[in-house]
N, C-alpha and C. Protein backbone atom coordinates (compact mmCIF):
# COMPACT_ATOMS: atom_id res chain seq x y z
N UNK A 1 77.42 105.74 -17.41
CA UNK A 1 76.27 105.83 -16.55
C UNK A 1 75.40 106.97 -17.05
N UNK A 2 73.88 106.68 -17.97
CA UNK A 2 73.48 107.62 -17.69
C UNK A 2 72.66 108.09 -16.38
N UNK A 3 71.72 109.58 -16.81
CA UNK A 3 71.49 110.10 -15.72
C UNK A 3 69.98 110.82 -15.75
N UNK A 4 69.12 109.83 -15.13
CA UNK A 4 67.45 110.67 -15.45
C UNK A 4 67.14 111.77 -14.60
N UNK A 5 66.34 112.64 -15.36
CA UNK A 5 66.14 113.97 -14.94
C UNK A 5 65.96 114.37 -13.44
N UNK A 6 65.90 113.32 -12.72
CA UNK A 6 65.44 112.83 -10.97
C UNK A 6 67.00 112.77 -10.28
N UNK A 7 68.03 113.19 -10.97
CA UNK A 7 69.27 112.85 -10.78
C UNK A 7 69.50 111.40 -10.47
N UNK A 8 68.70 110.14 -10.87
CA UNK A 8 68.66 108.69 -10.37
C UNK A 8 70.12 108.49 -11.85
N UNK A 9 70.82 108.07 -11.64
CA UNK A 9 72.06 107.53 -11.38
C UNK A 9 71.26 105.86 -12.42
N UNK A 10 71.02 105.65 -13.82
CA UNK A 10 70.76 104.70 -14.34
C UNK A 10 72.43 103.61 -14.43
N UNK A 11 72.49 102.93 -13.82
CA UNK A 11 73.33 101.67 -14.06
C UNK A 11 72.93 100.95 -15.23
N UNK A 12 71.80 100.29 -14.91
CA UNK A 12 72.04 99.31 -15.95
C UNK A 12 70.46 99.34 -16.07
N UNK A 13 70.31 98.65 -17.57
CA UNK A 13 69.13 98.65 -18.41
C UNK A 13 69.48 97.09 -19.66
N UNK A 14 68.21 96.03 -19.31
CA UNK A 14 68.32 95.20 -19.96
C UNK A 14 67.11 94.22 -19.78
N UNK A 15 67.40 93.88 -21.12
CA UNK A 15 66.22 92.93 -21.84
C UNK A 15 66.90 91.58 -21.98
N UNK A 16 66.50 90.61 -21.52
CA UNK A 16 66.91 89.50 -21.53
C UNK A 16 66.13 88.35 -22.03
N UNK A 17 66.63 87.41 -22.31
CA UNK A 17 65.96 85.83 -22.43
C UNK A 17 65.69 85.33 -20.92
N UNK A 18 64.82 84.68 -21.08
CA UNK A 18 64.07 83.56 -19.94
C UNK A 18 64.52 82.11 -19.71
N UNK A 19 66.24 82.62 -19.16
CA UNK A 19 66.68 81.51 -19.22
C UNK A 19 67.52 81.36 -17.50
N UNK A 20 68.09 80.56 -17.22
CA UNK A 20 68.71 80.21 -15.95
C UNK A 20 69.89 81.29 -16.08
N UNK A 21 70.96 80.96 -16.67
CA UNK A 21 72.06 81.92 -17.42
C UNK A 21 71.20 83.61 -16.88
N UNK A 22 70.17 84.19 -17.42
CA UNK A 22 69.53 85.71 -17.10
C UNK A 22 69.85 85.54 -15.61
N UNK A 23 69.16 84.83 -14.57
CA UNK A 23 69.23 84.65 -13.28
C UNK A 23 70.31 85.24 -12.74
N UNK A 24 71.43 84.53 -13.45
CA UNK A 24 72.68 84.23 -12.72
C UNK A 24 73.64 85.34 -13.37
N UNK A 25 73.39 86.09 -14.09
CA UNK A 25 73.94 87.14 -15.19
C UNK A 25 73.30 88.47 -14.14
N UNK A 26 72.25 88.96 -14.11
CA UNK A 26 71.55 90.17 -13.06
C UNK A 26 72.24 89.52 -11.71
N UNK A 27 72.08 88.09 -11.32
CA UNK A 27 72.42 88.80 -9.62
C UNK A 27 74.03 89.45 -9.92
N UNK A 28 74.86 88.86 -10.55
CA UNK A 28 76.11 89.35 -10.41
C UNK A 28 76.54 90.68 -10.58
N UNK A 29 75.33 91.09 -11.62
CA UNK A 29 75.46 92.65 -11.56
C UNK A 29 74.68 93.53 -10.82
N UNK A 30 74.19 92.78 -10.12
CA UNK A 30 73.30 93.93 -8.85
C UNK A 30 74.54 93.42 -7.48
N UNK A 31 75.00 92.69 -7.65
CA UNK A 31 75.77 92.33 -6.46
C UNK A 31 76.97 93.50 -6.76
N UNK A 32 77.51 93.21 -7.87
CA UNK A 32 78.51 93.73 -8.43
C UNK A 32 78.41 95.68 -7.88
N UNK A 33 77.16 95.89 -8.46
CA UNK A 33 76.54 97.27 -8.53
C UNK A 33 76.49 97.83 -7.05
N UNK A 34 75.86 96.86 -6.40
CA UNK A 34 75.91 97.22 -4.97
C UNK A 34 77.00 97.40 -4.11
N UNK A 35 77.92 96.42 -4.73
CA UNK A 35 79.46 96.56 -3.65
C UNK A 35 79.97 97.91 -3.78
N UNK A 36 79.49 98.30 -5.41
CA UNK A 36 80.81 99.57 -5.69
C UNK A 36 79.96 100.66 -4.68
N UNK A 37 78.72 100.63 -4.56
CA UNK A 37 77.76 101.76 -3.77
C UNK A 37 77.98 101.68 -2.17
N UNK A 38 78.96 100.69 -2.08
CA UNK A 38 79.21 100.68 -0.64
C UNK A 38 78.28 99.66 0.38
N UNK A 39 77.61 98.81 -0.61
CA UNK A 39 77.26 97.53 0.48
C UNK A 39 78.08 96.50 0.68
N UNK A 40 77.84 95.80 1.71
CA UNK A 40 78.40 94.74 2.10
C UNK A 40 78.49 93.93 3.41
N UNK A 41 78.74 92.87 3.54
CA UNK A 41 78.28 91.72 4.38
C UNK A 41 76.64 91.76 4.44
N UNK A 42 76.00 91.33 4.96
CA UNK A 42 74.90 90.81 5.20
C UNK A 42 73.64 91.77 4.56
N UNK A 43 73.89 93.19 4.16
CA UNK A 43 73.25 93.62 3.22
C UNK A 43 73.28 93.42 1.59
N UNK A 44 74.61 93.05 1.53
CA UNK A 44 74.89 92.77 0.27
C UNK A 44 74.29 90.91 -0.02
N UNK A 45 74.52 90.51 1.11
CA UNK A 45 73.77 88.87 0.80
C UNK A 45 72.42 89.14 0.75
N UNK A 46 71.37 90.34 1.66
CA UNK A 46 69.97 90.09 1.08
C UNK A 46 69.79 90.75 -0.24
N UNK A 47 70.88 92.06 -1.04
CA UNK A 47 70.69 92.15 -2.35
C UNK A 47 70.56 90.81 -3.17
N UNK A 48 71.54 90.20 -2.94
CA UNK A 48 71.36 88.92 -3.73
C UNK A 48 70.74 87.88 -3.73
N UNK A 49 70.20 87.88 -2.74
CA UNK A 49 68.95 86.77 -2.48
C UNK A 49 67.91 87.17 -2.45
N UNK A 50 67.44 88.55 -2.82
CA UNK A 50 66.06 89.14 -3.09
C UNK A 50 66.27 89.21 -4.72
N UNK A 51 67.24 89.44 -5.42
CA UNK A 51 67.91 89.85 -7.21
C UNK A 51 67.55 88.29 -7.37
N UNK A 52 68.08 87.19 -6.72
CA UNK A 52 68.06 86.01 -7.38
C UNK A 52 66.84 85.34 -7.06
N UNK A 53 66.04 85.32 -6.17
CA UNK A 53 64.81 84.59 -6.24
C UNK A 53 63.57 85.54 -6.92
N UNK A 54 63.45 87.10 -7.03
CA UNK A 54 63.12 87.84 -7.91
C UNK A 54 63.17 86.90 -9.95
N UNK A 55 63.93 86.92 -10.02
CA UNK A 55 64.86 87.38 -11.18
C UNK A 55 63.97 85.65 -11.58
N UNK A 56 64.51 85.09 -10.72
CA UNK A 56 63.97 83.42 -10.64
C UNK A 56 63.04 83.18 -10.96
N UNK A 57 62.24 83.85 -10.05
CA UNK A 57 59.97 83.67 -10.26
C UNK A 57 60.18 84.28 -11.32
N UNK A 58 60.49 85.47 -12.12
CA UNK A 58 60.24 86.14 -13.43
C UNK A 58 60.44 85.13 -14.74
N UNK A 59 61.67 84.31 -14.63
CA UNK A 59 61.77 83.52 -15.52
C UNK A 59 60.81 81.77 -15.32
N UNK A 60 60.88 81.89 -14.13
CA UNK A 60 60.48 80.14 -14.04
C UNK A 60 58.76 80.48 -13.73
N UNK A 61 58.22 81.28 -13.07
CA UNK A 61 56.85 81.08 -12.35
C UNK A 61 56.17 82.37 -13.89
N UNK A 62 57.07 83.60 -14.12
CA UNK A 62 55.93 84.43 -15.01
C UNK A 62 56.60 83.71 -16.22
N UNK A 63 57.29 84.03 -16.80
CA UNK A 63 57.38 83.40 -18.92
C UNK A 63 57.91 81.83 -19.30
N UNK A 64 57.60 80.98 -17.88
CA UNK A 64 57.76 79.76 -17.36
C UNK A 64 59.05 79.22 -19.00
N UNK A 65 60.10 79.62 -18.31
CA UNK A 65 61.51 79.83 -19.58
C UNK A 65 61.10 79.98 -21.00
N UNK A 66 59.87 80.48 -21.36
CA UNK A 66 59.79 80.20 -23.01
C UNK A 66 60.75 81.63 -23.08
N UNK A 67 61.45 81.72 -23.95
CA UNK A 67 62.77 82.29 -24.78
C UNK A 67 62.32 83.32 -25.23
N UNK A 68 60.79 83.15 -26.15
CA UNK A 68 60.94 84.10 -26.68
C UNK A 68 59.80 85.35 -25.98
N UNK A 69 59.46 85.28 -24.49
CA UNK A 69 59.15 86.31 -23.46
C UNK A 69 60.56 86.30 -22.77
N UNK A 70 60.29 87.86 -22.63
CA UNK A 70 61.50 88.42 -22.09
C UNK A 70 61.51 88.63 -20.89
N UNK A 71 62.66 89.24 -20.13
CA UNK A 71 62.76 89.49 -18.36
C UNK A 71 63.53 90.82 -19.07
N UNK A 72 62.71 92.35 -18.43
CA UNK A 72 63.42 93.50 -18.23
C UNK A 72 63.67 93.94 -16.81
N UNK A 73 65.17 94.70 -17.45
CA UNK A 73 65.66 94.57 -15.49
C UNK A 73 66.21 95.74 -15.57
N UNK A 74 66.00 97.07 -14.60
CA UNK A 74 66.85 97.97 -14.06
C UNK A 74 67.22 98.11 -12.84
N UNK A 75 68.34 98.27 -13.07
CA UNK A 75 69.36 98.73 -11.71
C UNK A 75 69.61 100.57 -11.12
N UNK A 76 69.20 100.93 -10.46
CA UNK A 76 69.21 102.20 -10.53
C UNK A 76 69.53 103.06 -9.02
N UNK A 77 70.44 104.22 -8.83
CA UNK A 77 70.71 104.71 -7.49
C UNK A 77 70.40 105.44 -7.78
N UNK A 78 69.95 106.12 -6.22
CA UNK A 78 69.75 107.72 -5.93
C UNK A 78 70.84 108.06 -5.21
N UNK A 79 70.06 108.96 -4.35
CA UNK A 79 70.90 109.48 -3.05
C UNK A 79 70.87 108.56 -1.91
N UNK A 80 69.31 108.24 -1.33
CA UNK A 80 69.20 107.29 -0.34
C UNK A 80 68.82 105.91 -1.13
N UNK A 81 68.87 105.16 -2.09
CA UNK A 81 68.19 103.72 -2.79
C UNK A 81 69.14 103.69 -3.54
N UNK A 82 68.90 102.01 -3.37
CA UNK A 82 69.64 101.00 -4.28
C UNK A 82 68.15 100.76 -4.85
N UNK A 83 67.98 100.36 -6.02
CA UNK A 83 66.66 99.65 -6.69
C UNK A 83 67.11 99.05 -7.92
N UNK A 84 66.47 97.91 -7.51
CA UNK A 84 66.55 96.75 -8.82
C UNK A 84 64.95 96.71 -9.52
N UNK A 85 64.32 96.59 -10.50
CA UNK A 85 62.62 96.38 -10.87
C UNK A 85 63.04 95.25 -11.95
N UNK A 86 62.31 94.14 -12.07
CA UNK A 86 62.37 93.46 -12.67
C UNK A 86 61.05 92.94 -13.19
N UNK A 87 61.12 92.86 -14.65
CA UNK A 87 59.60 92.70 -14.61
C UNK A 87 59.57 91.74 -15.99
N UNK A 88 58.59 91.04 -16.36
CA UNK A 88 58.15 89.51 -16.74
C UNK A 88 57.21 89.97 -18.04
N UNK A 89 56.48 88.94 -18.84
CA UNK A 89 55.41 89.11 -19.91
C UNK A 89 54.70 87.87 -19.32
N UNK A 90 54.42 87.50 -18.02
CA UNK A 90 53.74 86.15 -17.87
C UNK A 90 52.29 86.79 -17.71
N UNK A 91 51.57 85.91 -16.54
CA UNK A 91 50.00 85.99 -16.36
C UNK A 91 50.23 86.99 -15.02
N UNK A 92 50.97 87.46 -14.84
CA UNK A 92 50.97 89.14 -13.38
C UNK A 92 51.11 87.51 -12.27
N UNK A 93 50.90 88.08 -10.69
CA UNK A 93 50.42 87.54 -9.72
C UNK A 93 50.32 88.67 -8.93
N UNK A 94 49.57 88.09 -7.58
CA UNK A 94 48.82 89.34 -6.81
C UNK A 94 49.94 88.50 -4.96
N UNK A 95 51.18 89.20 -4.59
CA UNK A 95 51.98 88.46 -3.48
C UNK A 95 50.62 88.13 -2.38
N UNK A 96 49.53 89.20 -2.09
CA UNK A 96 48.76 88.97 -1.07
C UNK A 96 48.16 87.73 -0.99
N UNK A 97 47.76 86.83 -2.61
CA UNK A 97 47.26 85.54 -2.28
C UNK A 97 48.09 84.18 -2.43
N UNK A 98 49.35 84.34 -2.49
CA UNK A 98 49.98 83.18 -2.15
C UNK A 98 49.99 82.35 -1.31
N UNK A 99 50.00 81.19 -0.85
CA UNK A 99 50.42 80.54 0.30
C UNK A 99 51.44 81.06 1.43
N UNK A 100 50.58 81.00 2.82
CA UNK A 100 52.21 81.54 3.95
C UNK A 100 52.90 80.22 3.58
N UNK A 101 54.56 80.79 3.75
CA UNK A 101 55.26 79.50 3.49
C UNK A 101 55.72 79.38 5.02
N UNK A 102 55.07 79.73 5.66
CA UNK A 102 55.77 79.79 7.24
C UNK A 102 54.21 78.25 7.64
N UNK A 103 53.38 78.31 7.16
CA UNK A 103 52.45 77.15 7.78
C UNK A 103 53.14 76.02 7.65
N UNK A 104 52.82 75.24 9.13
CA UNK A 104 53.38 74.17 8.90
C UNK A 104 53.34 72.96 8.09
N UNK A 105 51.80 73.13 7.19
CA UNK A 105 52.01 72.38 6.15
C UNK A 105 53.26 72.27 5.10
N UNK A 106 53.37 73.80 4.88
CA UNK A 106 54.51 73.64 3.77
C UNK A 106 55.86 74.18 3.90
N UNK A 107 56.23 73.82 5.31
CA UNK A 107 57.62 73.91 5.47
C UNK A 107 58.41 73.44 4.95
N UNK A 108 58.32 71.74 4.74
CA UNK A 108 58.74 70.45 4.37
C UNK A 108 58.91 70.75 2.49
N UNK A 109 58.38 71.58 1.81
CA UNK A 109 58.07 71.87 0.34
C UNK A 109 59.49 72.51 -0.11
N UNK A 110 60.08 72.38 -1.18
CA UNK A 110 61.37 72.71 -1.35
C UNK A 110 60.94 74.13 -2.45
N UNK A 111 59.98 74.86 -2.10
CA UNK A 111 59.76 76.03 -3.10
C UNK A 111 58.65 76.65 -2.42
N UNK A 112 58.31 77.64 -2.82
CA UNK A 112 57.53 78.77 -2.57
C UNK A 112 57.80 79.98 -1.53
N UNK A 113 59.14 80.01 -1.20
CA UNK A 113 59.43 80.76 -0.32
C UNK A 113 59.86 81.81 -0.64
N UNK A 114 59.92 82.60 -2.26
CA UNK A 114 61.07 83.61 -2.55
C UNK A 114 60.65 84.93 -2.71
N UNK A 115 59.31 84.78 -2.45
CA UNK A 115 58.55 86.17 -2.29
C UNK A 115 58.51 86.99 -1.20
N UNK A 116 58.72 85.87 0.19
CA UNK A 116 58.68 85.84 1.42
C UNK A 116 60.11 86.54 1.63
N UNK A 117 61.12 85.64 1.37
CA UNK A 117 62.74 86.19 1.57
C UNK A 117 63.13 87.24 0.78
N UNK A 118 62.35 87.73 -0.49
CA UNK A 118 62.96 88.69 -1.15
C UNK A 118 62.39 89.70 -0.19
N UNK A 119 61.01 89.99 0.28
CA UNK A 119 60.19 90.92 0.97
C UNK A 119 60.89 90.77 2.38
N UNK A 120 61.85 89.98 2.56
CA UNK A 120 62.47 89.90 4.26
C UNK A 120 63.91 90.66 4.26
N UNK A 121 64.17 90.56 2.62
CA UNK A 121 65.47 90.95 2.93
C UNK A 121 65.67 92.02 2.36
N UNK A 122 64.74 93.29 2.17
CA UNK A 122 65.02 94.04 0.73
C UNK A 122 64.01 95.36 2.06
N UNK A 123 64.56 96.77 2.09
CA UNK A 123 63.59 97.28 2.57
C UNK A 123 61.95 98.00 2.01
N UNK A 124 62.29 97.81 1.00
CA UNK A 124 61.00 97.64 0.22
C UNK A 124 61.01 96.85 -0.92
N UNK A 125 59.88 96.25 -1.30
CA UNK A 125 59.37 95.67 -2.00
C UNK A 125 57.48 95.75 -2.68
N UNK A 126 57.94 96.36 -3.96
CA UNK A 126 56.73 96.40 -4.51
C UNK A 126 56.12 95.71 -5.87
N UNK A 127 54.76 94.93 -6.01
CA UNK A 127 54.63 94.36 -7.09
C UNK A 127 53.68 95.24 -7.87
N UNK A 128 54.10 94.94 -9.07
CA UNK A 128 52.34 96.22 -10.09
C UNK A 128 52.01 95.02 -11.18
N UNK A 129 50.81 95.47 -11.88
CA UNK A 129 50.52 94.76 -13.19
C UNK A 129 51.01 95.41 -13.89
N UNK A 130 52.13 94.62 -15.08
CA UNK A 130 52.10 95.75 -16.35
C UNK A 130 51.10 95.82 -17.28
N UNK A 131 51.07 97.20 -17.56
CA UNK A 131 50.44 97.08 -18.93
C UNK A 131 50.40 96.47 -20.14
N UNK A 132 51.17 95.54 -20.10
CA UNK A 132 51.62 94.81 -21.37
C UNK A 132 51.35 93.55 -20.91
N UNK A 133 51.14 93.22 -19.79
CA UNK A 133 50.77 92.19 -19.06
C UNK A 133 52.20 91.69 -18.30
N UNK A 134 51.96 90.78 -17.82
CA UNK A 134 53.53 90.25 -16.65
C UNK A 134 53.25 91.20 -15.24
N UNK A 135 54.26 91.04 -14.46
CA UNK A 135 54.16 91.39 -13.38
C UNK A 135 55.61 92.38 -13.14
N UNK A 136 55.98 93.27 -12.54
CA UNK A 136 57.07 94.22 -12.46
C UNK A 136 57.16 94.10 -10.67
N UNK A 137 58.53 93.73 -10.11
CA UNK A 137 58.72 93.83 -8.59
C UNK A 137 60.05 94.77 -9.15
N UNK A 138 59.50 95.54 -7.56
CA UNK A 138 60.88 96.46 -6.93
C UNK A 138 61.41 96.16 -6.04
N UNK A 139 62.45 96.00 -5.73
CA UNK A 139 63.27 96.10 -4.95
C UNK A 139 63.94 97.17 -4.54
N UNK A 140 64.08 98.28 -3.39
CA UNK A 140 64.86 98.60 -2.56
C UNK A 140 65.44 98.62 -1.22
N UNK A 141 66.64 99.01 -1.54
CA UNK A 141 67.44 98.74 -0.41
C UNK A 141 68.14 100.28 -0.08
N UNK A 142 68.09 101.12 1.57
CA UNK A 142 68.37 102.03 1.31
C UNK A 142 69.84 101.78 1.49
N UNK A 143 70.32 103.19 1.29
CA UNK A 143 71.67 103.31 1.27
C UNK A 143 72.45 103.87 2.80
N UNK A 144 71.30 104.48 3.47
CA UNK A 144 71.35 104.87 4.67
C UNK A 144 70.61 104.14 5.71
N UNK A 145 70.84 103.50 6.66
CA UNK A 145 70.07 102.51 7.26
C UNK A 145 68.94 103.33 8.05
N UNK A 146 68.04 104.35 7.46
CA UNK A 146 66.88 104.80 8.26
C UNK A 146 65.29 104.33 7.76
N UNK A 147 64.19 104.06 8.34
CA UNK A 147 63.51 104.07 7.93
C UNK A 147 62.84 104.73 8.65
N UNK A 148 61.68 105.57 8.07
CA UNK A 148 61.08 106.99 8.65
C UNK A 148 59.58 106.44 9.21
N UNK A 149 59.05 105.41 8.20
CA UNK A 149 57.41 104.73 8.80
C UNK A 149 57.70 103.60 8.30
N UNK A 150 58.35 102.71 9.16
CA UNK A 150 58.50 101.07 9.15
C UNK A 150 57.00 100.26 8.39
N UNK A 151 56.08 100.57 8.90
CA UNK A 151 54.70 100.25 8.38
C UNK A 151 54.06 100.86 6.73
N UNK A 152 54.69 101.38 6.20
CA UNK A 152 54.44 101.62 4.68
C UNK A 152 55.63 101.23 4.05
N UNK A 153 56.69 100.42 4.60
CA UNK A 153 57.80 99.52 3.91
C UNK A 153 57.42 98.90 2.48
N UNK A 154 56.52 97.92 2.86
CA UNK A 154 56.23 96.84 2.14
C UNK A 154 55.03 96.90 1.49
N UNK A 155 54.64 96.27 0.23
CA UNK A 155 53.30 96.72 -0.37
C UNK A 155 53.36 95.78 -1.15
């Protein structure tokens, strides 16, 4: 494990292919990562269902599986955070103009919901443009169940 100057506790660091296999390779190690940090039951299921529909849009919606764009992923603790960032070489997206997947038009739709559930189940969640282009989401989850201003959670 190394250890950045912030005392953040680096787990894991990786560059991957844009493939189904990446998906299913990160959730196990953010699941994995999270148990040893002391999550579990129903926090540990929204790590993994924010890691896997994350991880998902990066490969299927930003570098739509071409192989040779990559998915970079860190895993990283503090004192109070779990954080996963995962980030893409696609065309970015902006979460504010998506479709609600809560309208009743597109309930019935078997997709578009993973932006919604990762941002439901994760206590923060943030998207940026990279500079290189693609899109970079964070994920955290604290380690202490407090939140100090519920209303600057999410962004």
């Amino acid at each position: 494990m190394e250890r950045d100057q912030d005392t953040t506790a680096v787990m894991v660091r990786e560059v991957l292919d844009s493939t189904l296999e990446t998906v299913a390779h990160i959730e196990a190690v953010a699941v994995e990562i999270a148990r040893r940090v002391g999550f579990r039951g129903v926090s540990l299921d929204h790590i993994s269902l924010a890691t896997h529909e994350t991880i998902t849009n990066a490969v299927v919606h930003g570098n739509r599986y071409r192989t040779e764009k990559k998915v970079f992923v860190a895993i990283s603790i503090t004192q109070d955070r779990f954080k996963i960032t995962i980030a893409d070489e696609g065309d970015g997206f902006d979460p504010m103009t998506l479709p609600d997947p809560l309208a009743p038009e597109r309930l019935s739709e078997g997709s578009g919901r993973g932006v919604y559930l990762s941002r439901a189940s994760m206590d923060e969640y943030h998207v940026r443009s990279r500079d290189a282009g693609g899109a970079e989401v964070t994920l955290v989850k604290y380690l202490c169940a407090q939140v100090t201003n519920p209303s600057a959670r999410k962004s």
